[in-house]
N, C-alpha and C. Protein backbone atom coordinates (compact mmCIF):
# COMPACT_ATOMS: atom_id res chain seq x y z
N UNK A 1 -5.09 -11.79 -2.96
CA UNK A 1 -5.14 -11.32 -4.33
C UNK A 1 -5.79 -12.36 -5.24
N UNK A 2 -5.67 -14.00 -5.28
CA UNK A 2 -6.22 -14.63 -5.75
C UNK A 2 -7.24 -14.56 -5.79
N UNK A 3 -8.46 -14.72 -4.13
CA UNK A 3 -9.53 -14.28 -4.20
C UNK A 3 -10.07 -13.44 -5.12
N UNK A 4 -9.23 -12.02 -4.56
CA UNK A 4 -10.05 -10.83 -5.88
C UNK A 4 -9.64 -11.11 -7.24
N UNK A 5 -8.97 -11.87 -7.64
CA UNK A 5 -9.10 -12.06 -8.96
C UNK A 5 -10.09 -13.04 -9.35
N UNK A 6 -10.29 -14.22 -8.69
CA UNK A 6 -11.79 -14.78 -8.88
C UNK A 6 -13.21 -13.98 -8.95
N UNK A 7 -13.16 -13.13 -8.31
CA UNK A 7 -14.28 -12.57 -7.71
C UNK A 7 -14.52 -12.03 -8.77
N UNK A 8 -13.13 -10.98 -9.48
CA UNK A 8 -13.14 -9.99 -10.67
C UNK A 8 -13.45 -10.90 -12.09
N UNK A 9 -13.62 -12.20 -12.12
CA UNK A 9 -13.38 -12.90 -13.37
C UNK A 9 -15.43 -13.34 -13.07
N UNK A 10 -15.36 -13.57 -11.85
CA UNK A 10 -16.73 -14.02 -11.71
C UNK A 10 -18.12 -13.18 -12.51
N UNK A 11 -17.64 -11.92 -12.04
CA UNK A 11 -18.60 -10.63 -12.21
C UNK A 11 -18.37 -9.72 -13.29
N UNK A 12 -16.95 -10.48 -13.91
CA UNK A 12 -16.39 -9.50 -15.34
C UNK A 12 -17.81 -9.73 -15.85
N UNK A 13 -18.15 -8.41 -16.93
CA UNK A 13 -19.19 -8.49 -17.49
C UNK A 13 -20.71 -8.42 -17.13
N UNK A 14 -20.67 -7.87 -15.73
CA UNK A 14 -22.21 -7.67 -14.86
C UNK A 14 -21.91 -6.09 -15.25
N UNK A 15 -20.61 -5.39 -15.13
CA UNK A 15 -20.82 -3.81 -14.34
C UNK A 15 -19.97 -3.12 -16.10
N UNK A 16 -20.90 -2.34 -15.88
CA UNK A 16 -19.85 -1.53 -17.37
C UNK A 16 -19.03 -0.45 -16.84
N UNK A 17 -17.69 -0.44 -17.28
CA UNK A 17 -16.57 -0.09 -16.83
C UNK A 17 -16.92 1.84 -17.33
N UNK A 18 -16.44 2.68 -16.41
CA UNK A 18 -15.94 4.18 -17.23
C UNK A 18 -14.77 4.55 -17.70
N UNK A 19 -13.94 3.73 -17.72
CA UNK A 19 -12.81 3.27 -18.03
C UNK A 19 -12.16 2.32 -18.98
N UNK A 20 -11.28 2.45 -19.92
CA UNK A 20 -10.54 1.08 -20.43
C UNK A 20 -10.13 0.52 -19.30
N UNK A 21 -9.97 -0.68 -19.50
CA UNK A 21 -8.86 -1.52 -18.99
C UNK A 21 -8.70 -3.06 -19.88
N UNK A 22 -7.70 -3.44 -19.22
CA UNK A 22 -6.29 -4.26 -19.70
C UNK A 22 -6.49 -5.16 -18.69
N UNK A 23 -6.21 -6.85 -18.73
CA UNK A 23 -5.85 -7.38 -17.76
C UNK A 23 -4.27 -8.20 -18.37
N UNK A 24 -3.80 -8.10 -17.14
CA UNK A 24 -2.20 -8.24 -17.26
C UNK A 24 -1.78 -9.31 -16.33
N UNK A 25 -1.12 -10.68 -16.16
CA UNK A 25 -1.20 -11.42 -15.22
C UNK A 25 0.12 -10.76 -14.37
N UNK A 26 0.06 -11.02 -12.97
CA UNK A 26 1.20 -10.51 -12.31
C UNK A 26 2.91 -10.94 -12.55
N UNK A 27 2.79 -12.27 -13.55
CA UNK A 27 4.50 -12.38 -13.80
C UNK A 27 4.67 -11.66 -14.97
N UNK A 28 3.53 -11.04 -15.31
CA UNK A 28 3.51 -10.30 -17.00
C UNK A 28 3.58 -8.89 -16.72
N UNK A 29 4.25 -8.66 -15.88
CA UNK A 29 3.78 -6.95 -15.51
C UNK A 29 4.81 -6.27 -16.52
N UNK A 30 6.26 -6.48 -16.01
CA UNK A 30 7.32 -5.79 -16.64
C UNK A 30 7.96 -6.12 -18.03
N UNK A 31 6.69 -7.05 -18.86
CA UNK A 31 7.37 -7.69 -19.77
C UNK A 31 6.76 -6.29 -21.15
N UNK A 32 7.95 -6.31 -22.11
CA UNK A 32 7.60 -5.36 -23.17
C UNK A 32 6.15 -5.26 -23.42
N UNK A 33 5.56 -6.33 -23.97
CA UNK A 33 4.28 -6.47 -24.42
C UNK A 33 3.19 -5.20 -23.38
N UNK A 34 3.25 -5.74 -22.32
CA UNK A 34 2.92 -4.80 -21.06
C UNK A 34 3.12 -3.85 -20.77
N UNK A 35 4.38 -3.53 -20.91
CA UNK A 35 4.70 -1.93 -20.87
C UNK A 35 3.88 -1.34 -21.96
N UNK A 36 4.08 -1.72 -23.22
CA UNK A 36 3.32 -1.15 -24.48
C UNK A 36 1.72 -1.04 -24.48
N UNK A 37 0.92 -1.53 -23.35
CA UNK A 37 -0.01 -1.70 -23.48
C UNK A 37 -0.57 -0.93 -21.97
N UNK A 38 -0.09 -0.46 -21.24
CA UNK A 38 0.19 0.58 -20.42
C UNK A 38 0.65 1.62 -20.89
N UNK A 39 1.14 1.77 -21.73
CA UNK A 39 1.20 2.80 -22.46
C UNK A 39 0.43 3.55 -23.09
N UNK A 40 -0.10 2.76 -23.79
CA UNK A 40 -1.23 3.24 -24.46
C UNK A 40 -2.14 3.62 -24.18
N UNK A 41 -2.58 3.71 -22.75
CA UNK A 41 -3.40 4.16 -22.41
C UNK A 41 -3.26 5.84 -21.65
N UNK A 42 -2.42 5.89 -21.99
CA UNK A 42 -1.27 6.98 -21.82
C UNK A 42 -1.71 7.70 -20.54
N UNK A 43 -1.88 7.51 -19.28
CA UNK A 43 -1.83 7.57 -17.90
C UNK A 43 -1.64 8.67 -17.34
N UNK A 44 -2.18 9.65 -17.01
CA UNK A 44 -1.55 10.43 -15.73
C UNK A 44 -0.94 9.95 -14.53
N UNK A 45 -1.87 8.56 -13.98
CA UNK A 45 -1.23 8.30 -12.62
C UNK A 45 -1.82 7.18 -12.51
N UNK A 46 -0.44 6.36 -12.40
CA UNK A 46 -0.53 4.98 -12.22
C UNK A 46 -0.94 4.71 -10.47
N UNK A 47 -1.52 4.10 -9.68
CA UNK A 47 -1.98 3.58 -8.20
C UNK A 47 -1.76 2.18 -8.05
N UNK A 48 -0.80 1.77 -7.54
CA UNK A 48 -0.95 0.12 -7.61
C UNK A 48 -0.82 -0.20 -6.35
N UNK A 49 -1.24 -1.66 -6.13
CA UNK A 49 -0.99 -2.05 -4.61
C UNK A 49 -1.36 -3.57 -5.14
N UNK A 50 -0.62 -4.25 -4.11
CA UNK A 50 -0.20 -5.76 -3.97
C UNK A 50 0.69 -6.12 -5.48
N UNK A 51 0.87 -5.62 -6.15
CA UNK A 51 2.13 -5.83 -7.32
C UNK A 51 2.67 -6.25 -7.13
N UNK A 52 3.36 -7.06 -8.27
CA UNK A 52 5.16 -7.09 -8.00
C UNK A 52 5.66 -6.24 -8.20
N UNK A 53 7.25 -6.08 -7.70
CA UNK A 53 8.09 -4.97 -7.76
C UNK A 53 8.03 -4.57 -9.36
N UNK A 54 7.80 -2.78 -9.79
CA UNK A 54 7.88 -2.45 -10.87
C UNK A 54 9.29 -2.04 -11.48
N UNK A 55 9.65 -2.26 -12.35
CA UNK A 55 10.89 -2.09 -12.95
C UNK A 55 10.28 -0.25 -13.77
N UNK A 56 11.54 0.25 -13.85
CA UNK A 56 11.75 1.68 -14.37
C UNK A 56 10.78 1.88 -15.20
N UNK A 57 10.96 0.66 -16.61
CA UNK A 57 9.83 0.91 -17.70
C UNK A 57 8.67 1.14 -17.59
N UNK A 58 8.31 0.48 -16.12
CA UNK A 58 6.54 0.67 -15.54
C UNK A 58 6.46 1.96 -14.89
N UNK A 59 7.26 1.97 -13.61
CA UNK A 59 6.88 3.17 -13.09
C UNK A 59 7.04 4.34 -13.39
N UNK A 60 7.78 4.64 -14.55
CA UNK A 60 8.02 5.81 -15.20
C UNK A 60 6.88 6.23 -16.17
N UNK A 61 5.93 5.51 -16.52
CA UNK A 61 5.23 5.95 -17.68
C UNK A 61 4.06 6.46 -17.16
N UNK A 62 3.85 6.58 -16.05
CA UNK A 62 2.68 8.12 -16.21
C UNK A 62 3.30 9.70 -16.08
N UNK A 63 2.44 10.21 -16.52
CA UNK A 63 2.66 11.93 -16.81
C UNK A 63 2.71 12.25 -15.65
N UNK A 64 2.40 11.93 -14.38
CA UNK A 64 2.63 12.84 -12.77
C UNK A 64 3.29 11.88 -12.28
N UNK A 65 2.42 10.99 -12.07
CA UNK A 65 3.05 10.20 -11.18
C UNK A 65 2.37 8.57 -10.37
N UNK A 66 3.62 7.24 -9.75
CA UNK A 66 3.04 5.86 -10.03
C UNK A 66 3.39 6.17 -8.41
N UNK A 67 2.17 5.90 -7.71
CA UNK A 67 2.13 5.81 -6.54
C UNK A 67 1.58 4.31 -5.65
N UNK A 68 1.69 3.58 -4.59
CA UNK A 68 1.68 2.82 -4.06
C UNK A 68 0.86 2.90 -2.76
N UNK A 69 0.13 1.83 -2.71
CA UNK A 69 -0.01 1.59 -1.69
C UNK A 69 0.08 0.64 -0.58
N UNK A 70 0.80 0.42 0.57
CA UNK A 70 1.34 -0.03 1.44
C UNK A 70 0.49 -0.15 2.40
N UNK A 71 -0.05 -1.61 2.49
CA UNK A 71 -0.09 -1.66 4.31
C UNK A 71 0.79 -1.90 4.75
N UNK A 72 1.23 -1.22 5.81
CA UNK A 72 2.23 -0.89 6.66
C UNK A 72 2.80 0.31 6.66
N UNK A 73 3.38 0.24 7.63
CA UNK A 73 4.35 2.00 7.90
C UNK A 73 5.18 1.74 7.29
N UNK A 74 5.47 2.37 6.22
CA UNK A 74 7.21 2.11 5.41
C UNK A 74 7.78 3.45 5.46
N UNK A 75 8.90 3.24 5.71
CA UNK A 75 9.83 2.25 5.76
C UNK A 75 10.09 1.62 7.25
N UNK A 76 9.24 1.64 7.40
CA UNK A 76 9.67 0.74 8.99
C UNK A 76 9.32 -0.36 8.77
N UNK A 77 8.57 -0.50 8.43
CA UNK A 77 7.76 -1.99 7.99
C UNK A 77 7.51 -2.57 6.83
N UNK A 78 8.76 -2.82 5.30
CA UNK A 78 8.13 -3.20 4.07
C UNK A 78 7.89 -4.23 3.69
N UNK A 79 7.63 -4.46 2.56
CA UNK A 79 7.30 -5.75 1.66
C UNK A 79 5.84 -6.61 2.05
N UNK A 80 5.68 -7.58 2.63
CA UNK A 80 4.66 -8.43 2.81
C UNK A 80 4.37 -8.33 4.30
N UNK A 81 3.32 -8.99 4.43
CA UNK A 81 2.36 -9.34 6.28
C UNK A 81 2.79 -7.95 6.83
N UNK A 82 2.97 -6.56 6.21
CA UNK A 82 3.26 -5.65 7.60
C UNK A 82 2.03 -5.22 8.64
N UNK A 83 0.68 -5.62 8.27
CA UNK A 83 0.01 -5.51 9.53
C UNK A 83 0.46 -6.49 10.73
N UNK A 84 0.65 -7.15 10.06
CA UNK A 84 0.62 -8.49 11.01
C UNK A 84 2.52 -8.98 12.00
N UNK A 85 3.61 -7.73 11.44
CA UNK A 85 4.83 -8.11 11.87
C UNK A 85 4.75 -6.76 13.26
N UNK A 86 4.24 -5.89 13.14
CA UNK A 86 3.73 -4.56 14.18
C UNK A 86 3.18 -5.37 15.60
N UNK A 87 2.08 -6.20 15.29
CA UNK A 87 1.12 -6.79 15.97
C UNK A 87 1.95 -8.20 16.81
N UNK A 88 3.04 -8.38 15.98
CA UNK A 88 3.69 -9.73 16.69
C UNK A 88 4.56 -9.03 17.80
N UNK A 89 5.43 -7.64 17.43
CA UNK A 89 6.67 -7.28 17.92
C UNK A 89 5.69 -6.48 18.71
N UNK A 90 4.27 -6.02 19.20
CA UNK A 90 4.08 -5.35 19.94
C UNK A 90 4.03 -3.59 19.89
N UNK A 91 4.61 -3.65 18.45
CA UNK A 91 4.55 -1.85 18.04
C UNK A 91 3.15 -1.69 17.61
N UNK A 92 2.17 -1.20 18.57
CA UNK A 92 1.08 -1.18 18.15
C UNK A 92 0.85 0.56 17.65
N UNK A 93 2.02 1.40 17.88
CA UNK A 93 1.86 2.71 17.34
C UNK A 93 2.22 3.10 15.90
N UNK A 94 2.55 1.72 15.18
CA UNK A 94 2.87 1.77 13.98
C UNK A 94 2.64 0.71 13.08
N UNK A 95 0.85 0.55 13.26
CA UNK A 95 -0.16 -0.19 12.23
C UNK A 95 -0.33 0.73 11.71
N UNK A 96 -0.64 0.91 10.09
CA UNK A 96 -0.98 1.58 9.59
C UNK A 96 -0.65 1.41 7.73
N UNK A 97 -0.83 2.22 7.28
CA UNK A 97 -1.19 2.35 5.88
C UNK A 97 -0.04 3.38 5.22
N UNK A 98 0.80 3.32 4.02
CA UNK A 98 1.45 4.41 3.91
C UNK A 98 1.44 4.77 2.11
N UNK A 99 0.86 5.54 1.64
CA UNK A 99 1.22 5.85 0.32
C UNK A 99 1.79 6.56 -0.44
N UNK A 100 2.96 5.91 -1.03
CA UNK A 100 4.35 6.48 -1.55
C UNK A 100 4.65 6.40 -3.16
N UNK A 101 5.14 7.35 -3.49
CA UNK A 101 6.18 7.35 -4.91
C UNK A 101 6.55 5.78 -5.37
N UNK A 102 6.50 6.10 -6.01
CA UNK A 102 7.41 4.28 -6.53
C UNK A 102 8.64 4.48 -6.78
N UNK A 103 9.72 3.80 -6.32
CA UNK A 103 11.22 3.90 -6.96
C UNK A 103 11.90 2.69 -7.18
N UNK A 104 12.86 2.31 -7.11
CA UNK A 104 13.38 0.97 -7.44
C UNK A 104 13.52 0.16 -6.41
N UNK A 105 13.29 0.87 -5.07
CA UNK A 105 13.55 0.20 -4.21
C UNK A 105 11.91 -0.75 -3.94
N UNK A 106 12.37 -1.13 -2.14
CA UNK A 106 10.55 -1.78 -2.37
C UNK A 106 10.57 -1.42 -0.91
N UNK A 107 9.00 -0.40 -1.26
CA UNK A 107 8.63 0.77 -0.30
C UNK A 107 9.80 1.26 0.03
N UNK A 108 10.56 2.16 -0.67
CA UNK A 108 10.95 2.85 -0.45
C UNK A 108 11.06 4.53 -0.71
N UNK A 109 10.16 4.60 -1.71
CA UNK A 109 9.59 5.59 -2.22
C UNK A 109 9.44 6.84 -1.46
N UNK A 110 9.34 8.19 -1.87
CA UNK A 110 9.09 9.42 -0.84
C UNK A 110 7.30 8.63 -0.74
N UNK A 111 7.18 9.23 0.52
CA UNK A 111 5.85 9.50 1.29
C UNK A 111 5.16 10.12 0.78
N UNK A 112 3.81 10.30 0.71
CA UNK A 112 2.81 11.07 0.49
C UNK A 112 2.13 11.23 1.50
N UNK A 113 1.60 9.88 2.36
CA UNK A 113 1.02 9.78 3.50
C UNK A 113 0.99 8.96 4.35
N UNK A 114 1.09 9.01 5.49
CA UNK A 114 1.01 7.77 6.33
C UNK A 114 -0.14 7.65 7.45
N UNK A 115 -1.08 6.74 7.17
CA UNK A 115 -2.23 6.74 8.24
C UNK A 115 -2.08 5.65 9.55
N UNK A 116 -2.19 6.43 10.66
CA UNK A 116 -2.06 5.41 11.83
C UNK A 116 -3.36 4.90 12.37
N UNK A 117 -3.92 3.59 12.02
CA UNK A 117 -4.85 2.97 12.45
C UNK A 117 -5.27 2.72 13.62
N UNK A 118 -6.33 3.31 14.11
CA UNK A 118 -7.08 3.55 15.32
C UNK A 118 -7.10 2.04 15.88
N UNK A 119 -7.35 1.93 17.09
CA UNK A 119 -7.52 0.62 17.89
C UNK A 119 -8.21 0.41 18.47
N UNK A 120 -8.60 -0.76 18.81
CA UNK A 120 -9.70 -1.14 19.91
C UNK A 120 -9.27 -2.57 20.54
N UNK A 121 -9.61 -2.73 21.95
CA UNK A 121 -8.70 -4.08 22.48
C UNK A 121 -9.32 -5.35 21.61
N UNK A 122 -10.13 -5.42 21.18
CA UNK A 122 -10.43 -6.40 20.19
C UNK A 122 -9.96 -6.54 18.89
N UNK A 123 -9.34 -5.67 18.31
CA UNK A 123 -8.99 -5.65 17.07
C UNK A 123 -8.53 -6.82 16.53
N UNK A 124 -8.04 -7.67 15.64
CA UNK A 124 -7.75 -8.79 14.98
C UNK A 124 -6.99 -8.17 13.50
N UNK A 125 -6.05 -9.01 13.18
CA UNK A 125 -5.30 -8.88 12.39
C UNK A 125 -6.66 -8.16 10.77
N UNK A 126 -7.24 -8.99 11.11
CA UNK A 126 -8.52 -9.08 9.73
C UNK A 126 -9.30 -7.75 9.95
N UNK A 127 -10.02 -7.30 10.99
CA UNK A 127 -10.24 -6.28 11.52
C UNK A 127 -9.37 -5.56 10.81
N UNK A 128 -8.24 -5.34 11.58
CA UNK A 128 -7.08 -4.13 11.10
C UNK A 128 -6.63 -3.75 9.59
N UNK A 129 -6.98 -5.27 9.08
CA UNK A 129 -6.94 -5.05 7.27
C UNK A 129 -8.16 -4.22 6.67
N UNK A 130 -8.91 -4.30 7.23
CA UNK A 130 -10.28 -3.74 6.69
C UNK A 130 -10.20 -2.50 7.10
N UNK A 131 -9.60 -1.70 8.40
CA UNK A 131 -9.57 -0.22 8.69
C UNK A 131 -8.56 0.03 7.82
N UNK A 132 -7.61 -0.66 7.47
CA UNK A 132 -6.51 -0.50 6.26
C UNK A 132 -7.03 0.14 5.14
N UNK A 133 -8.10 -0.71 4.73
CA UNK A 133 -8.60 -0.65 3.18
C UNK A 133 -9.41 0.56 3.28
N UNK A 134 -10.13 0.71 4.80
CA UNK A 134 -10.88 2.17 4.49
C UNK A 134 -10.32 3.21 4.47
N UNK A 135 -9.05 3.41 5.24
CA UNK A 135 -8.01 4.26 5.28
C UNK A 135 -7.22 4.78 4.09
N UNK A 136 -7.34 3.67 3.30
CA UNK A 136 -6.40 3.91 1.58
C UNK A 136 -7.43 4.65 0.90
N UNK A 137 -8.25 4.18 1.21
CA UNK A 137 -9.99 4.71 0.14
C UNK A 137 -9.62 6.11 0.38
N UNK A 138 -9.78 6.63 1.44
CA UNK A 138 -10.29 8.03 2.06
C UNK A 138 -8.69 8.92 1.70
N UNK A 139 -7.91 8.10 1.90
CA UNK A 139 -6.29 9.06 1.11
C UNK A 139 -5.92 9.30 -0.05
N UNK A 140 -6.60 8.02 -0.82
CA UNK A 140 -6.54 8.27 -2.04
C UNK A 140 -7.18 8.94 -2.65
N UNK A 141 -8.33 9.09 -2.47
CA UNK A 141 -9.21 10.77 -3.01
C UNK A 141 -8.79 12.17 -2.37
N UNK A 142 -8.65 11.84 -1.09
CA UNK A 142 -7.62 12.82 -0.91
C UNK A 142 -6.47 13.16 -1.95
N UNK A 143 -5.36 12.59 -2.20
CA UNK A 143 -4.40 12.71 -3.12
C UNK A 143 -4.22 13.03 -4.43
N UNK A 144 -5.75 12.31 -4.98
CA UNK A 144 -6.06 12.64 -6.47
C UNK A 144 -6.67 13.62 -6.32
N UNK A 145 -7.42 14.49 -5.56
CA UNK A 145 -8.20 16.00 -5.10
C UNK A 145 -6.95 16.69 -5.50
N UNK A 146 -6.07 16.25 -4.26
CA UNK A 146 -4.42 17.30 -4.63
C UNK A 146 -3.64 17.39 -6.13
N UNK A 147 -4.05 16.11 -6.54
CA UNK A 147 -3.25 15.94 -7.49
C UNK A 147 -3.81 16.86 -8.61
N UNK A 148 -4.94 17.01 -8.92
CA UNK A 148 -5.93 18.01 -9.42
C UNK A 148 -5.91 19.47 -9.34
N UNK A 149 -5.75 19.10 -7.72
CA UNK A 149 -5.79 21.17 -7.89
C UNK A 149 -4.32 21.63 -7.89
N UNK A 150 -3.05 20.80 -7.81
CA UNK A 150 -2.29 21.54 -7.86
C UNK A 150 -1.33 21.32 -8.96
N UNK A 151 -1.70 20.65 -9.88
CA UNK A 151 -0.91 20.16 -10.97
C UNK A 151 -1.72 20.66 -12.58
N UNK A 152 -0.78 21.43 -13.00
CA UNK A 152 -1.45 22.45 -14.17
C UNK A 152 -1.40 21.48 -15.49
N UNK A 153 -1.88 21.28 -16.36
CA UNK A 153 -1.28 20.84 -17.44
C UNK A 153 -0.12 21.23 -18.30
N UNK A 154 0.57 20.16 -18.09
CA UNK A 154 1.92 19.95 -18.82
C UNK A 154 2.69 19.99 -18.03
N UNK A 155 2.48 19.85 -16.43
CA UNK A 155 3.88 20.15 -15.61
C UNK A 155 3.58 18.65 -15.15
N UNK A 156 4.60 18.50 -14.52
CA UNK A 156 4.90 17.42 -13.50
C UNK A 156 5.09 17.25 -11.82
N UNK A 157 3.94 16.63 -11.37
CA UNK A 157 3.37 16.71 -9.98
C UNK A 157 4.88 16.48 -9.56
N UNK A 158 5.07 17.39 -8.03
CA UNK A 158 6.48 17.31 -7.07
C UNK A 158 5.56 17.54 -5.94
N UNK A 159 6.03 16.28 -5.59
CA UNK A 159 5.68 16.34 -3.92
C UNK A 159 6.18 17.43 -2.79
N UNK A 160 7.17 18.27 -3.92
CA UNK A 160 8.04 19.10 -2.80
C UNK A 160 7.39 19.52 -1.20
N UNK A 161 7.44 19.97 -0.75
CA UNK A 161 6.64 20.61 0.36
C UNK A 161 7.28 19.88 1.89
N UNK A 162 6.67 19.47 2.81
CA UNK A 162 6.80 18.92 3.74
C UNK A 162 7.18 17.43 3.68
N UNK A 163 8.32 17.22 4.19
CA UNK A 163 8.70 16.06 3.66
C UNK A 163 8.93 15.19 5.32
N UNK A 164 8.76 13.94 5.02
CA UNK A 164 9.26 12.68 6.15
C UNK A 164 10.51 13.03 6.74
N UNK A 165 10.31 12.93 8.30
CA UNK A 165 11.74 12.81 8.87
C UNK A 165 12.65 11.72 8.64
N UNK A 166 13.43 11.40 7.88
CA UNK A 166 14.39 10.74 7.69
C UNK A 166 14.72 9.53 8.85
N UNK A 167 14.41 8.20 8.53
CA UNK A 167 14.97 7.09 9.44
C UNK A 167 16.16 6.97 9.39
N UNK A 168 16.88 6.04 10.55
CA UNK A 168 17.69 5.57 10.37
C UNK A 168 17.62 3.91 9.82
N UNK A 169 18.65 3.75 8.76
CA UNK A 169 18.68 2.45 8.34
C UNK A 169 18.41 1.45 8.82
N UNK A 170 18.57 1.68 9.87
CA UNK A 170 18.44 -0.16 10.95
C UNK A 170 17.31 -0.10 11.50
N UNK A 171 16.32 0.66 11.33
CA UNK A 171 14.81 1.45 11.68
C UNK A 171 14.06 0.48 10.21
N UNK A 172 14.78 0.56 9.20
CA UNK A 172 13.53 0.10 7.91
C UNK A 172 13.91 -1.58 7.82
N UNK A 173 12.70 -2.27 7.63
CA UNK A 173 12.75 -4.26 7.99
C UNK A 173 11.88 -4.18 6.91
N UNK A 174 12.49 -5.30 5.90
CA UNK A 174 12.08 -5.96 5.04
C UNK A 174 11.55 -6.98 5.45
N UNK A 175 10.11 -7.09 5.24
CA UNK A 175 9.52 -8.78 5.52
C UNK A 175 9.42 -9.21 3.85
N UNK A 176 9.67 -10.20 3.95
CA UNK A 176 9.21 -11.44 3.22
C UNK A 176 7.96 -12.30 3.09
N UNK A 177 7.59 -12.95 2.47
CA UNK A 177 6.37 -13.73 2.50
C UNK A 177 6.79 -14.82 3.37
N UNK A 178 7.66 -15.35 2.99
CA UNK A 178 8.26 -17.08 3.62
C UNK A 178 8.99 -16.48 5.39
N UNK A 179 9.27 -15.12 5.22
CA UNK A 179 9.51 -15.21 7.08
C UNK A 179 8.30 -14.99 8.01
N UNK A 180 7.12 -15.14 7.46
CA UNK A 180 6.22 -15.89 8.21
C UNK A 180 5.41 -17.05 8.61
N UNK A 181 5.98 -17.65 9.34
CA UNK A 181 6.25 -19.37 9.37
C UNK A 181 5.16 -19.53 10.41
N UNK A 182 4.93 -21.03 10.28
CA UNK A 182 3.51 -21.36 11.45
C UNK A 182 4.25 -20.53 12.79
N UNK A 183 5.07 -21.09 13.23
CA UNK A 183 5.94 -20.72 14.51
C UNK A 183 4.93 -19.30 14.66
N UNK A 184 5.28 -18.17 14.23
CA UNK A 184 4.49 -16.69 14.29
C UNK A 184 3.37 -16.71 14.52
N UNK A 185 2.38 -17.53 13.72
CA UNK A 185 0.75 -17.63 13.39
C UNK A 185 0.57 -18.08 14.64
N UNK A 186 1.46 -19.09 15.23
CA UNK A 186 0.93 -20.18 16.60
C UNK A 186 1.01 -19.29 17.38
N UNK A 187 2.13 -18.32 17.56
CA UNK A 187 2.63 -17.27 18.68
C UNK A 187 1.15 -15.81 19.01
N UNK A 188 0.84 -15.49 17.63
CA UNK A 188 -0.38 -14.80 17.68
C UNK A 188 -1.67 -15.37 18.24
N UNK A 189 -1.79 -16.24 17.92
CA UNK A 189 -2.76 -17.35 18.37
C UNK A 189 -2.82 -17.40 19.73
N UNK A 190 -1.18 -17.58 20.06
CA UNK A 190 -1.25 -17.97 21.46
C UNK A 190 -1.68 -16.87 22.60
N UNK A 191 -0.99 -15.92 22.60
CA UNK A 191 -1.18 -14.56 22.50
C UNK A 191 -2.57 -13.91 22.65
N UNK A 192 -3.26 -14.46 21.76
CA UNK A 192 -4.58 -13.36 21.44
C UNK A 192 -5.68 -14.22 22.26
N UNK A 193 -6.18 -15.74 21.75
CA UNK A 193 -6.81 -17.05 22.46
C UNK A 193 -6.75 -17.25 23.59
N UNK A 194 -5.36 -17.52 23.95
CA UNK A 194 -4.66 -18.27 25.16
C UNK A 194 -4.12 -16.72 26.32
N UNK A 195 -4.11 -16.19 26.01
CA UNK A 195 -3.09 -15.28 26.70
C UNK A 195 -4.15 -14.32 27.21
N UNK A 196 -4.95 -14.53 26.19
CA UNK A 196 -6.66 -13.51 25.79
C UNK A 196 -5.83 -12.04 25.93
N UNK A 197 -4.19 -11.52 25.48
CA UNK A 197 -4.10 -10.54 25.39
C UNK A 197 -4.33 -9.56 24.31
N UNK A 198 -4.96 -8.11 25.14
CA UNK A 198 -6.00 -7.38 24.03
C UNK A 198 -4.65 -6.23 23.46
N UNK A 199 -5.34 -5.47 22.67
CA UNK A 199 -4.43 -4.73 21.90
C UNK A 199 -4.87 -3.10 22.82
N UNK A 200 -4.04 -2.33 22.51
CA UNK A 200 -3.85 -0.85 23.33
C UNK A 200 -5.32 0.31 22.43
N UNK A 201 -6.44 0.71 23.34
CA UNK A 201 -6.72 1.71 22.36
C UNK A 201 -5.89 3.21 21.90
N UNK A 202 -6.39 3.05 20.56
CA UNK A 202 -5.37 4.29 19.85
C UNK A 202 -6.62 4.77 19.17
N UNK A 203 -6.12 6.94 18.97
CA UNK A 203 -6.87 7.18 18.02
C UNK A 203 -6.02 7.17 16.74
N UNK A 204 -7.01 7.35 15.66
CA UNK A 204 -6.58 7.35 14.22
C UNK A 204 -6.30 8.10 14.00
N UNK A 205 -4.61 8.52 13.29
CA UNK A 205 -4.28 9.35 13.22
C UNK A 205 -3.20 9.58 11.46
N UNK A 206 -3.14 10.91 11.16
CA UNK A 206 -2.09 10.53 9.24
C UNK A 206 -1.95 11.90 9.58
N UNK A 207 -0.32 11.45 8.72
CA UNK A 207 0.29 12.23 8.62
C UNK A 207 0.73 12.60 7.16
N UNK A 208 0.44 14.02 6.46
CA UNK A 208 0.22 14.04 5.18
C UNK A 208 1.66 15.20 4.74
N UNK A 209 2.06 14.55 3.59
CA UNK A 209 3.24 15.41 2.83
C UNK A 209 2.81 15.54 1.70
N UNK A 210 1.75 15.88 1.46
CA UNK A 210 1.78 16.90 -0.06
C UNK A 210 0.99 18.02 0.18
């Protein structure tokens, strides 16, 4: 995220926007000032990804709806590194991408979609981020298509319809930033370099609830 914020400060001012925007630093998200200024721009549908956790005041203020995006399968896999905690434990059937509701929890949100990232025995953690990012691209116009044709003015988008089979609790793992310690990085390393073990091919596959 640092990166792209360099990158975005580098080139501010080359591309003319079709859009307002606001820049907001990330410990400034949930602070009044912020909310009020998200506001104002008075939103149909908020999309965020790599955030901090949003408090009520944020995710409540668009007219449909503040949706997320997740690398990783959530709830099986939330919070931080979930490409990379799949790839250590060997669940290679549950890399992937998932974009959800926002609620108070973190990724815990109803589903909208979950994409399972195709494989190849070469794949690399970096690799797999980048089929990530093309994967969000291609759902998210998907979603805003839906969000379009099926949401009238003045109502409020419901995901009702086909909904996620329900996990069990001891099924959803919170990662952290700090529970990935060299120890892990060395183990992948060792693994992928040393071990030269390859990853399983898979096709690409999503599973859609709206």
């Amino acid at each position: 995220m640092k990166a792209f914020r360099r990158a975005a400060q580098q080139y501010r001012g080359q591309f003319e926007f079709a859009v307002e925007t606001i820049d907001i630093p990330d410990w400034a998200t949930n602070e009044p000032e912020s909310v009020a200024q998200i506001a104002a721009l008075k939103p149909d549908i908020l999309i965020v990804s790599g955030a901090p956790i949003l408090k009520p005041a944020v995710f409540s203020l668009p007219k449909l709806a503040c949706v997320n995006v997740h690398f990783g399968i959530a709830p099986l896999y939330r919070g931080e590194n979930t490409i990379f905690w799949p790839l250590i434990a060997g669940d290679y059937q549950n890399i992937g991408v998932t974009i959800h509701h926002i609620d108070e929890g973190i990724d815990t949100g109803e589903v909208l979609a979950r994409g399972y990232l195709g494989l190849e025995p070469d794949d690399t953690e970096l690799t797999l981020f980048a089929k990530a990012t093309s994967m969000t691209t291609r759902l998210l116009i998907e979603i805003l298509h839906a969000f379009e044709s099926k949401v009238s003015p003045g109502t409020q988008w419901n995901p009702a319809g086909r909904h996620p089979p329900p996990l069990a609790e001891s099924s959803s793992t919170l990662f952290l930033a700090r529970d990935r310690t060299l120890a892990y990085d060395l183990l992948y390393v060792l693994r992928r370099r040393v071990m030269k073990k390859q990853l399983p091919t898979l096709q690409e596959r999503v599973e859609r609830y709206y």
